[in-house]
C-alpha atoms as a PDB file:
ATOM      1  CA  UNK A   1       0.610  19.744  10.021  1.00  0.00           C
ATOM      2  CA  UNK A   2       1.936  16.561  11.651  1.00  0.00           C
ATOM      3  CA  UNK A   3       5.332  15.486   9.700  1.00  0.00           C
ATOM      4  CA  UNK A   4       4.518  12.146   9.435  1.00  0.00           C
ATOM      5  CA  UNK A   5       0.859  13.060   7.836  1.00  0.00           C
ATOM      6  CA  UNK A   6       2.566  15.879   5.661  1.00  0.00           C
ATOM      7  CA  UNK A   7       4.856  12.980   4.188  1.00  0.00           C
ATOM      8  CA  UNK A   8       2.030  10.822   3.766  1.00  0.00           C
ATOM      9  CA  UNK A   9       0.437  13.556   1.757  1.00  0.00           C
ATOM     10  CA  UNK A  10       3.441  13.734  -0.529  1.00  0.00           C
ATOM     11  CA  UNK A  11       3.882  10.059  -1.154  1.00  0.00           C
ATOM     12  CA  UNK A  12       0.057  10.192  -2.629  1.00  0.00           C
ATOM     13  CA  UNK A  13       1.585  10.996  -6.262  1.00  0.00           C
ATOM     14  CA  UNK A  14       4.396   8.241  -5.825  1.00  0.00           C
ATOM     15  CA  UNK A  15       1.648   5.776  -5.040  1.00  0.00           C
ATOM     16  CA  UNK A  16       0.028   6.906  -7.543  1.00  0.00           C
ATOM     17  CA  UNK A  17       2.788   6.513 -10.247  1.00  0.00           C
ATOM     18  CA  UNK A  18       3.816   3.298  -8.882  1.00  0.00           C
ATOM     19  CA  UNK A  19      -0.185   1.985  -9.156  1.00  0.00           C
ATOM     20  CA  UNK A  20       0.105   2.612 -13.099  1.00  0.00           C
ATOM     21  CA  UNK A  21       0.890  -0.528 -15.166  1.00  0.00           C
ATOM     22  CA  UNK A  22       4.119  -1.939 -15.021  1.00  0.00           C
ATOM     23  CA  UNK A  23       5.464  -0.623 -18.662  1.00  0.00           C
ATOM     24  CA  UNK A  24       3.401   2.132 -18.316  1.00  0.00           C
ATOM     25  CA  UNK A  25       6.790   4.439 -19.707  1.00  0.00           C
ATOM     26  CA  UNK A  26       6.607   2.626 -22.515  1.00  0.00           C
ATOM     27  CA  UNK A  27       5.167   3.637 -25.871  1.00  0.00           C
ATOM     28  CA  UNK A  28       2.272   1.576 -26.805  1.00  0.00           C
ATOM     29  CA  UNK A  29       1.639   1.677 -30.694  1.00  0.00           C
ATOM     30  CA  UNK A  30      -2.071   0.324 -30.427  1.00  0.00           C
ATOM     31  CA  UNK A  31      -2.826   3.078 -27.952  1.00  0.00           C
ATOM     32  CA  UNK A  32      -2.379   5.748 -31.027  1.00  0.00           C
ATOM     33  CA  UNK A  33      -5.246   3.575 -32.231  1.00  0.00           C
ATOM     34  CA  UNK A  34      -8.108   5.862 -32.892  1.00  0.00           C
ATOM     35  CA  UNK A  35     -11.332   4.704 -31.249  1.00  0.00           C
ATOM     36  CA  UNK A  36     -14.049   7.912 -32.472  1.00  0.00           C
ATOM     37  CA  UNK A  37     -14.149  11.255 -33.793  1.00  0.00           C
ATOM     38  CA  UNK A  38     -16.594  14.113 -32.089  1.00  0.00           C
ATOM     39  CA  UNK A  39     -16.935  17.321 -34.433  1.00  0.00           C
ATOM     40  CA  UNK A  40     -13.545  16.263 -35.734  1.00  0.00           C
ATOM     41  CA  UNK A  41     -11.740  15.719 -32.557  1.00  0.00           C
ATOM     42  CA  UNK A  42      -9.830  12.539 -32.005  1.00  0.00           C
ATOM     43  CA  UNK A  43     -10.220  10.398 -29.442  1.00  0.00           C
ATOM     44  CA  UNK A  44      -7.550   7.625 -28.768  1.00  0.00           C
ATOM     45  CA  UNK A  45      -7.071   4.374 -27.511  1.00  0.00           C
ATOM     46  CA  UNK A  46      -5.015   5.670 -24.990  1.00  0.00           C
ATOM     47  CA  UNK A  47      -7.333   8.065 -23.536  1.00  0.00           C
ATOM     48  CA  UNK A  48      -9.877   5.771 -22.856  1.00  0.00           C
ATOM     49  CA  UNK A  49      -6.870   3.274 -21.091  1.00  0.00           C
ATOM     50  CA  UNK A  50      -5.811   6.113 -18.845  1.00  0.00           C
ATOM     51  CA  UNK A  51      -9.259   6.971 -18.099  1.00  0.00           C
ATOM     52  CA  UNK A  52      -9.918   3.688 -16.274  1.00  0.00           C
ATOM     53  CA  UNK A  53      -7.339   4.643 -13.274  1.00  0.00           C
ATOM     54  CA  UNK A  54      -9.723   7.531 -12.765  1.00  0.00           C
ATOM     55  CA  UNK A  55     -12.263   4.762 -11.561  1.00  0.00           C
ATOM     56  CA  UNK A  56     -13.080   3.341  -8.227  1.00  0.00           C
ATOM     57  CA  UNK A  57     -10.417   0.468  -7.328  1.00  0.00           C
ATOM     58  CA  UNK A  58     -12.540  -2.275  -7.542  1.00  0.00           C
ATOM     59  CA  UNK A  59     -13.427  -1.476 -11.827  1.00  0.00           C
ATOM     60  CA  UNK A  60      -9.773  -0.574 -12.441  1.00  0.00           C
ATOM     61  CA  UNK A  61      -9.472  -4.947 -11.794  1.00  0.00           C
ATOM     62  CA  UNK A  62     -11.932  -5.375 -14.632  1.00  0.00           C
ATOM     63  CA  UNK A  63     -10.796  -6.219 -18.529  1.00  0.00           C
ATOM     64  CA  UNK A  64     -10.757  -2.908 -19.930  1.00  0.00           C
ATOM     65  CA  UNK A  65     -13.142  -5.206 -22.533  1.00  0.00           C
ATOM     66  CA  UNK A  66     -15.992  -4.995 -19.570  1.00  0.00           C
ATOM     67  CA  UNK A  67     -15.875  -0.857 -19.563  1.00  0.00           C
ATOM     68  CA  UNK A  68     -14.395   0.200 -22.913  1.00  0.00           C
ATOM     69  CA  UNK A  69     -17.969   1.459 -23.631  1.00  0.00           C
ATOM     70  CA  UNK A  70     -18.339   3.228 -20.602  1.00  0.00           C
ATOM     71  CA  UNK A  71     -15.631   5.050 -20.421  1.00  0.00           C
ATOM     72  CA  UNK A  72     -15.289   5.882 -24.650  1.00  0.00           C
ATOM     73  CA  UNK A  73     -19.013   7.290 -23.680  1.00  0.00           C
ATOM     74  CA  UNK A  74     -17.824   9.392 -20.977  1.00  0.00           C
ATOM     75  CA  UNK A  75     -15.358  10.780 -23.091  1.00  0.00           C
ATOM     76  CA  UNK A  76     -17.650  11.848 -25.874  1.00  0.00           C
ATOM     77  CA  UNK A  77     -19.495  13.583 -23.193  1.00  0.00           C
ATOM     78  CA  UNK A  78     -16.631  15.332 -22.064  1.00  0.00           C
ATOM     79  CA  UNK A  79     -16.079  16.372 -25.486  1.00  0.00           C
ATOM     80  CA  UNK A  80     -19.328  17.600 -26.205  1.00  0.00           C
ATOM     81  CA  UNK A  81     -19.735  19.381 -23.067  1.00  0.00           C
ATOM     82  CA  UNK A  82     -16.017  20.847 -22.747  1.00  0.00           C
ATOM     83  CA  UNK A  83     -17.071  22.566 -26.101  1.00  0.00           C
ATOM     84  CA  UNK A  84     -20.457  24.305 -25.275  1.00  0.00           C
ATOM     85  CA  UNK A  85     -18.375  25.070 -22.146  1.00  0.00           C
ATOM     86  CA  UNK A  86     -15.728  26.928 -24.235  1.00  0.00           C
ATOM     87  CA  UNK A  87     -18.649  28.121 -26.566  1.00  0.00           C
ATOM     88  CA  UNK A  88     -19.664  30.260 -23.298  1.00  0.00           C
ATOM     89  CA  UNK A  89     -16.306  31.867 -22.826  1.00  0.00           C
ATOM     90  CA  UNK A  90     -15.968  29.741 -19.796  1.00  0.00           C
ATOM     91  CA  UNK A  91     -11.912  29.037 -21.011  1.00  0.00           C
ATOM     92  CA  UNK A  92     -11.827  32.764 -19.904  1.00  0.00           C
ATOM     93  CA  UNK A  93     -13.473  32.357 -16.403  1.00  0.00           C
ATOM     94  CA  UNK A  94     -11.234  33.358 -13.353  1.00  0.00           C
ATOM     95  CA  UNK A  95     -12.241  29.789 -11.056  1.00  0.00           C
ATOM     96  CA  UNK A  96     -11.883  27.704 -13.990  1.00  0.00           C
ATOM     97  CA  UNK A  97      -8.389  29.209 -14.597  1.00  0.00           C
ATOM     98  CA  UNK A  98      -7.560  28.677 -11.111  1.00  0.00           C
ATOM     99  CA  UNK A  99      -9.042  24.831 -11.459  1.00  0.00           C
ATOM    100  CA  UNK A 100      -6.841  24.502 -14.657  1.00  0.00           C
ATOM    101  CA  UNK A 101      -3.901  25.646 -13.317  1.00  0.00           C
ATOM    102  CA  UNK A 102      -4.203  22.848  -9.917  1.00  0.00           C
ATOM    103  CA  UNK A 103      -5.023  20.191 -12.669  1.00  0.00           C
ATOM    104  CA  UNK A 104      -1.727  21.204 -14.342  1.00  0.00           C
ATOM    105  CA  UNK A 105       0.852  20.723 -11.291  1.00  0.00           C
ATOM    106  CA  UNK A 106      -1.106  17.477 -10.587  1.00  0.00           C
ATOM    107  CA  UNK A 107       0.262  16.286 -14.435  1.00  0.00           C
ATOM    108  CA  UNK A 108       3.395  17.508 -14.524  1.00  0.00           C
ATOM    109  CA  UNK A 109       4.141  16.412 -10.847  1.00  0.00           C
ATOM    110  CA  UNK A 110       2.951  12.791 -12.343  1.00  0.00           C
ATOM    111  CA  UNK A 111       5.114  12.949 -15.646  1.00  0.00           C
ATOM    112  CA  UNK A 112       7.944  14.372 -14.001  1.00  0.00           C
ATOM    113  CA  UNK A 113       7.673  11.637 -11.170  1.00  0.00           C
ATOM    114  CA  UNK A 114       7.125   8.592 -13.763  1.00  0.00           C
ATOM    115  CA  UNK A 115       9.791   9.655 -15.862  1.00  0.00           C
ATOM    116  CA  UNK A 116      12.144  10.671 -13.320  1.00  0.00           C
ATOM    117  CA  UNK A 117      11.995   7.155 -11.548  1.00  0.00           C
ATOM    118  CA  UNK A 118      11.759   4.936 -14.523  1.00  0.00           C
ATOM    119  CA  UNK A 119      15.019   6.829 -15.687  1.00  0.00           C
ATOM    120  CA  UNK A 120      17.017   5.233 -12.415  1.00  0.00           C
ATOM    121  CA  UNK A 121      15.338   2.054 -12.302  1.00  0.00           C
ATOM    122  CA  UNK A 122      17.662  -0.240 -13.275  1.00  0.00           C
ATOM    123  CA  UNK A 123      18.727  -4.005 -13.198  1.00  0.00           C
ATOM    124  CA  UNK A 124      20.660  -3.033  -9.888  1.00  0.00           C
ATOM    125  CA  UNK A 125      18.486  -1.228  -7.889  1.00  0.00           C
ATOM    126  CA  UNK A 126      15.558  -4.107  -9.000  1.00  0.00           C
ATOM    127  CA  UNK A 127      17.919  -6.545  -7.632  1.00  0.00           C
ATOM    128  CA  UNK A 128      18.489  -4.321  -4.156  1.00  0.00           C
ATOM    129  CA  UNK A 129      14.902  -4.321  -3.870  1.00  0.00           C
ATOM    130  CA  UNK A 130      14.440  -7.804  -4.231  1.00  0.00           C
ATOM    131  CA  UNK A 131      17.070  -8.139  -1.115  1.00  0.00           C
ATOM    132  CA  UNK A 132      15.849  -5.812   0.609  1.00  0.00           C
ATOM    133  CA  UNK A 133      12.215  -7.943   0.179  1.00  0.00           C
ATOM    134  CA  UNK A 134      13.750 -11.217   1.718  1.00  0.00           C
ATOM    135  CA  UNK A 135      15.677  -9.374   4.174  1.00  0.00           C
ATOM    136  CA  UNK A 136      12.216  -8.632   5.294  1.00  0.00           C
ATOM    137  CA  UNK A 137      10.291 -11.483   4.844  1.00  0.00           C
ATOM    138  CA  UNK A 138      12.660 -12.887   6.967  1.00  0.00           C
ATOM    139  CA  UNK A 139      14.548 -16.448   7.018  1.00  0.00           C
ATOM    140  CA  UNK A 140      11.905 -18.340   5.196  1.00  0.00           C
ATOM    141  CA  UNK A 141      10.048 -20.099   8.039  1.00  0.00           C
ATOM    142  CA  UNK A 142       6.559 -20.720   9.209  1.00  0.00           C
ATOM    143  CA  UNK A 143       5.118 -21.934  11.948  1.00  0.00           C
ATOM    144  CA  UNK A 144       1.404 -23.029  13.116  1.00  0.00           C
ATOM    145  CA  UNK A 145       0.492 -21.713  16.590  1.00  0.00           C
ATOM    146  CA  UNK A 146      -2.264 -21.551  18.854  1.00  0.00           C
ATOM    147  CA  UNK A 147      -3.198 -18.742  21.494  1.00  0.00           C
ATOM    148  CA  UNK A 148      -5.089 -17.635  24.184  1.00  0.00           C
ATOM    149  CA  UNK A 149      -5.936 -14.009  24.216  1.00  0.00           C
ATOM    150  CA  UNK A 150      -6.846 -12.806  27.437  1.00  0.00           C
ATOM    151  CA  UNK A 151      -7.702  -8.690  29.048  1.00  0.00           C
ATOM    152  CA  UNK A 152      -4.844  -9.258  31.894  1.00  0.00           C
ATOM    153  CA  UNK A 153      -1.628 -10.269  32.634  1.00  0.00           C
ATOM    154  CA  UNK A 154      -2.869 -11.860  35.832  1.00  0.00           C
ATOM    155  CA  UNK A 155      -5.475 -14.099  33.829  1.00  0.00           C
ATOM    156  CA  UNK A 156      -2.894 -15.146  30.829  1.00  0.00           C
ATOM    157  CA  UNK A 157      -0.785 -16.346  34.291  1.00  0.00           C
ATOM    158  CA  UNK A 158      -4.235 -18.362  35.235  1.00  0.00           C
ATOM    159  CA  UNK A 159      -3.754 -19.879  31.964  1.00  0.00           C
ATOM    160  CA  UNK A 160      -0.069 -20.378  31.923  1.00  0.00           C
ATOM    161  CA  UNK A 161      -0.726 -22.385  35.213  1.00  0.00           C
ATOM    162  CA  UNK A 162      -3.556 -24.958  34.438  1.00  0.00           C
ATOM    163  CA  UNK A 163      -1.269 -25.789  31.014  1.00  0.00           C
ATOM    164  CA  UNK A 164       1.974 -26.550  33.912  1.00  0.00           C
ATOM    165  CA  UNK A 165      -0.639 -28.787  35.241  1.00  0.00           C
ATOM    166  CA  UNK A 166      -1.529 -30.559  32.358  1.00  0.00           C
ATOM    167  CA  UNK A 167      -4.103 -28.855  30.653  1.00  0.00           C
ATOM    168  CA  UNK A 168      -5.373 -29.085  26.961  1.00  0.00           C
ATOM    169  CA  UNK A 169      -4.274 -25.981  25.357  1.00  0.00           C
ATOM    170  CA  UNK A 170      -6.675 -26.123  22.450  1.00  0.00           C
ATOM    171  CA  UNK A 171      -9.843 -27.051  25.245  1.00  0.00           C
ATOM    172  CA  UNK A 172      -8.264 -23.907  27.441  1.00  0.00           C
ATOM    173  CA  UNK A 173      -8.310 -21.700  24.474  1.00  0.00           C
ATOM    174  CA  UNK A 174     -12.615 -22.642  23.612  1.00  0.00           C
ATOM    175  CA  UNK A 175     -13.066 -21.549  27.749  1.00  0.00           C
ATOM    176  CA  UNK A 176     -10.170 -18.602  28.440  1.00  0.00           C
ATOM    177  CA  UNK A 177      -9.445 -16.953  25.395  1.00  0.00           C
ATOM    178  CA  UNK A 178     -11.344 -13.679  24.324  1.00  0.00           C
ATOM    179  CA  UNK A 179      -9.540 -13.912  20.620  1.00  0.00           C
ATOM    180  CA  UNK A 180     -11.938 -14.291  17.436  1.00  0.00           C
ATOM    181  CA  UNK A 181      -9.924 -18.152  17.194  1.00  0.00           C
ATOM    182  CA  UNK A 182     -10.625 -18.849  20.784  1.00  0.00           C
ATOM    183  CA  UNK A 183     -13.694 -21.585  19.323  1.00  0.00           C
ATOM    184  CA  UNK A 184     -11.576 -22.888  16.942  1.00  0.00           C
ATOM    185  CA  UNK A 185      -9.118 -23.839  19.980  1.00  0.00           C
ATOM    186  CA  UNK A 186      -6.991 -20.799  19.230  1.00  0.00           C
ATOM    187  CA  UNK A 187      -5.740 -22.519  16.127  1.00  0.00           C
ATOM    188  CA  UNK A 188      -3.741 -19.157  13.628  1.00  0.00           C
ATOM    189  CA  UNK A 189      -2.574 -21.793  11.081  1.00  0.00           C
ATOM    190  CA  UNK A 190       1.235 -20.997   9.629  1.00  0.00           C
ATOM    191  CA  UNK A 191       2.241 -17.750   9.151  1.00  0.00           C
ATOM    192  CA  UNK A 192       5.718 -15.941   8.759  1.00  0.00           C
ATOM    193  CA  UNK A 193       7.759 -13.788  11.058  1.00  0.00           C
ATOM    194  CA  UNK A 194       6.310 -10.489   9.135  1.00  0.00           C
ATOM    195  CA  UNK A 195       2.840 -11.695   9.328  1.00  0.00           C
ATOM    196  CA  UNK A 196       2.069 -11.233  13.206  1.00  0.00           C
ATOM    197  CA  UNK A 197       2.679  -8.043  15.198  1.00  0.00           C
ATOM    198  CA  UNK A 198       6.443  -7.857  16.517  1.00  0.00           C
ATOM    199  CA  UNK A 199       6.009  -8.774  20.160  1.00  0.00           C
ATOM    200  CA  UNK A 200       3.750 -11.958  18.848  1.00  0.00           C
ATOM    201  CA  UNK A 201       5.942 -13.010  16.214  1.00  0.00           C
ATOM    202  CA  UNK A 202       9.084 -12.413  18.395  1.00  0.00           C
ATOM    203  CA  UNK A 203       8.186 -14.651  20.869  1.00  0.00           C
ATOM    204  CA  UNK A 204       6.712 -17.499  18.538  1.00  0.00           C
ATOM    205  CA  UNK A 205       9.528 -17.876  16.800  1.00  0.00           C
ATOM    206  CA  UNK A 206      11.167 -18.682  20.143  1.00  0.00           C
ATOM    207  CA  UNK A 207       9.589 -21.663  20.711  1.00  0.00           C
ATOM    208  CA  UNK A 208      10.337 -24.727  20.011  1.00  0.00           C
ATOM    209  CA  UNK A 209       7.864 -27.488  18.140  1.00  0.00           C
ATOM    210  CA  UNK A 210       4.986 -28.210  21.193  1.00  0.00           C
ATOM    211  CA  UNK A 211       6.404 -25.309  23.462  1.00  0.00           C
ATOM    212  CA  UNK A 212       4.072 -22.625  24.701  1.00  0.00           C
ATOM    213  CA  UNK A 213       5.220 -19.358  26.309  1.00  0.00           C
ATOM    214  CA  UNK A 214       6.214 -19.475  29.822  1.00  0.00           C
ATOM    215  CA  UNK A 215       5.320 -16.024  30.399  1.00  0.00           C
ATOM    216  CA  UNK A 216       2.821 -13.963  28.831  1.00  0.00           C
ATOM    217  CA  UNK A 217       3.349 -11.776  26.232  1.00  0.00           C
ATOM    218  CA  UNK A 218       1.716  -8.036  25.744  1.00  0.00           C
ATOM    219  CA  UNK A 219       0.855  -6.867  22.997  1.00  0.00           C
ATOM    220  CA  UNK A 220      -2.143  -3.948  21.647  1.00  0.00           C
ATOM    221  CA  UNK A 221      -4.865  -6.583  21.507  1.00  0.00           C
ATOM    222  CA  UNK A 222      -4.303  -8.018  24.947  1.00  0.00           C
ATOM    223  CA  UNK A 223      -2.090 -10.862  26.751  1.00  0.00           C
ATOM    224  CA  UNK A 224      -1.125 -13.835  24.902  1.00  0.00           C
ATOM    225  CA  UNK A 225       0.039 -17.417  25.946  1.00  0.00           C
ATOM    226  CA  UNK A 226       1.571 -18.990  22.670  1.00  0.00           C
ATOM    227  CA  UNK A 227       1.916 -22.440  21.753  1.00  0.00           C
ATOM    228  CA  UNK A 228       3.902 -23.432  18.662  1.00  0.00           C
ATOM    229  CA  UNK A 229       2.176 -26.486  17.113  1.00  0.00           C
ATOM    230  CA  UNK A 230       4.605 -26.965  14.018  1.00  0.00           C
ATOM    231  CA  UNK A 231       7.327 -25.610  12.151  1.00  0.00           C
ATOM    232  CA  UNK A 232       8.527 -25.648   8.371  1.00  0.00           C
ATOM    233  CA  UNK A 233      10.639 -23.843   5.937  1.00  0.00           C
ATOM    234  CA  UNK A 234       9.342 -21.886   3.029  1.00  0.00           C
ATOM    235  CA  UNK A 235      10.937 -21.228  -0.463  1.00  0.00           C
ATOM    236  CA  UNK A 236      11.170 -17.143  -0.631  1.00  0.00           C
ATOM    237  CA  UNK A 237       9.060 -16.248  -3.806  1.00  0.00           C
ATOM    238  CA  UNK A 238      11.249 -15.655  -6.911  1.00  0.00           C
ATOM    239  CA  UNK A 239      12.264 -12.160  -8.215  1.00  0.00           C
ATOM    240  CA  UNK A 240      10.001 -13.036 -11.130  1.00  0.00           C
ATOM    241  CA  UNK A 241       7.228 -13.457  -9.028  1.00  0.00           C
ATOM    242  CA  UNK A 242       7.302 -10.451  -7.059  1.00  0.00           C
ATOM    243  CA  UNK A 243       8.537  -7.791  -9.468  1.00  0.00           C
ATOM    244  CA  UNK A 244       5.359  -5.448  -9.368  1.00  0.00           C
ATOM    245  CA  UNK A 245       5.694  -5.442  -6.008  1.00  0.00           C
ATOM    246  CA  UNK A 246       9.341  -4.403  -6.037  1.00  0.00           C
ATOM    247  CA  UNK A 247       9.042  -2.472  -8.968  1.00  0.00           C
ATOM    248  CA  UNK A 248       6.550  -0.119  -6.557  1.00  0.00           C
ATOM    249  CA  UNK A 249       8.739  -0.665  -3.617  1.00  0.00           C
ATOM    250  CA  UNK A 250      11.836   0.762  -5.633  1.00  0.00           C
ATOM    251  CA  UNK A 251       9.739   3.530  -7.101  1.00  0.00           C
ATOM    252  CA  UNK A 252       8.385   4.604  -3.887  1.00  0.00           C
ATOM    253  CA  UNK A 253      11.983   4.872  -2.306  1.00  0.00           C
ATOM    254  CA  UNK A 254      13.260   6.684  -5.581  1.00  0.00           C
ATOM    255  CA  UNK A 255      10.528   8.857  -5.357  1.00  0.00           C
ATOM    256  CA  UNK A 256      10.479   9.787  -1.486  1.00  0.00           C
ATOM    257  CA  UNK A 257      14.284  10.453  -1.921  1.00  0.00           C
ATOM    258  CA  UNK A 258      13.173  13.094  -5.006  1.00  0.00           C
ATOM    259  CA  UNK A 259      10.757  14.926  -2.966  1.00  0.00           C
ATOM    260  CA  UNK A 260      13.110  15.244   0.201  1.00  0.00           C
ATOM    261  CA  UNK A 261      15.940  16.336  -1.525  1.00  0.00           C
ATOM    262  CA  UNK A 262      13.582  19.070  -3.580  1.00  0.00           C
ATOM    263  CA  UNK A 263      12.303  20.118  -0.016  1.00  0.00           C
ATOM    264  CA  UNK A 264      16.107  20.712   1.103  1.00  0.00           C
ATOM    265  CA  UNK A 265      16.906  23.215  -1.817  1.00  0.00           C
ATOM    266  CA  UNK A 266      13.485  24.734  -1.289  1.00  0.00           C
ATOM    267  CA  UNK A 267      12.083  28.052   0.811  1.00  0.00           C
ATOM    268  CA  UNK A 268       9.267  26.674   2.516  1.00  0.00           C
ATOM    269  CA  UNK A 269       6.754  28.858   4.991  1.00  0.00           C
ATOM    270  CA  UNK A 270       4.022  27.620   6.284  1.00  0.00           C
ATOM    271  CA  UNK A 271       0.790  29.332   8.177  1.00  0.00           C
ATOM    272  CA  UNK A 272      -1.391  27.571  10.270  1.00  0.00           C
ATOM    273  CA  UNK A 273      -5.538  28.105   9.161  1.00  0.00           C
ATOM    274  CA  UNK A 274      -5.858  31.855  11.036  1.00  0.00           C
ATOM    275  CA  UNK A 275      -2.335  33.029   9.195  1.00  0.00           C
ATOM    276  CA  UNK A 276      -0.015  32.896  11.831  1.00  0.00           C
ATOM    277  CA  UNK A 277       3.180  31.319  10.976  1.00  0.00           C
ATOM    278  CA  UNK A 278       4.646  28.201  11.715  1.00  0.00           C
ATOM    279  CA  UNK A 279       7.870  28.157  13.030  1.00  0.00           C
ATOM    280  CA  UNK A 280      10.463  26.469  10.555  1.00  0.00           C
ATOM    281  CA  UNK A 281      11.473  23.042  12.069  1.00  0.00           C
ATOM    282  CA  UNK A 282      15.104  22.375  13.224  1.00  0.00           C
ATOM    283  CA  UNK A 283      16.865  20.335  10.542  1.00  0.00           C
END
């Protein structure tokens, strides 16, 4: 397996922790709250809260209000059926044994993993993050461009040359540019440095107000001639305001630090699908 798809693989239960609520460590008194009762079996609040991250991402959005009756449903159903299961001697059965016992890695790797990294976030390593953020986001400034997206170098030089002559750039972009903006006169609006690929933003951020790019510049979509129509500086967004986002940026790191160092101390072989082995990689 490709590293870099073997490591995505292992960051799916970070993500996963990090996708739970914010204070999702903490104890929540009205989810001991007790919501029904099948054949004298509790159900919780709780249970029906952590049910709605098994849903697709677009109902885990909704007020648990708008699928409380859903889900509480669903897990009467489970009750009910879990017991004429068991009724059956299914418990016994040698698959759902095997089932049972993937089921219970998958919770203790996501207990271990949400308590482990809630233990070391701290006030510190939320403020690091935050840092590291702006860092990032770069120095706080925008700029409104325009370009003209072309298949060639040699026709982005076309371009270049009809703009040393006078040319409109916005008119030139309707005619010459192959972008999705092209009608709109190649108009992108303001963005940041991060918002843009590298080469793009690299060179936009070059220019000066009512430049355009002397040469053209590559990147995966094609050649580019730039023009930077305006400039301004933006406030960076407050620590209060992001702090989901680096409260799953800090987790993540804590996380992917966890699982390396627990692949370190481990013995690890690996086959490939007709049993051969895979040579151990050079550390």
């Amino acid at each position: 397996m490709p590293k870099t798809l073997s490591r995505l693989l292992a960051a799916t239960a970070i993500m996963a922790v990090t996708a739970m609520p914010f204070a999702a460590a903490a104890e929540d008194t009205a989810g001991q709250t007790v919501v029904a009762i099948v054949n004298g079996e509790k159900i919780f609040r709780q249970d029906v809260e952590e049910s709605r991250f098994l849903l697709p991402q677009q109902y885990q959005q909704l007020p648990l209000e708008a699928v409380y009756g859903l889900l509480l449903n669903s897990l009467i159903d489970r009750k009910l059926t879990a017991k004429a299961a068991r009724s059956e001697g299914l418990a016994d059965d040698e698959e759902v044994k095997r089932q049972m016992s993937r089921v219970e890695e998958q919770i203790l790797q996501r207990v271990y993993l949400t308590r482990y990294i809630e233990k070391r976030i701290t006030d510190k390593t939320m403020q690091d993050g935050y840092q590291a953020f702006l860092k990032e986001a770069g120095d706080g400034r925008e700029v409104r461009a325009r370009h003209i997206l072309t298949e060639t170098k040699e026709q982005a030089m076309e371009v270049i040359a009809l703009l040393d002559k006078g040319g409109d750039f916005a008119e030139l972009a309707k005619t010459k540019s192959k972008g999705p903006s092209g009608p709109n006169g190649g108009d992108l609006g303001f963005f940041d440095q991060g918002s843009m690929v590298p080469e793009f933003s690299k060179a936009a951020f070059a220019l000066k107000t009512g430049e355009y790019t002397k040469e053209p510049v590559e990147t995966q979509f094609g050649w580019h001639v730039i023009k930077v129509e305006e400039a301004r500086s933006k406030e960076p967004p407050s620590f209060e305001e992001v702090t989901p986002q680096i409260h799953a940026d800090v987790s993540r790191k804590i996380g992917g630090e966890l699982i390396e160092s627990l692949r370190e101390k481990a013995t690890i072989k690996r086959f490939r699908m007709d049993g051969t082995e895979v040579p151990e990689e050079k550390k």
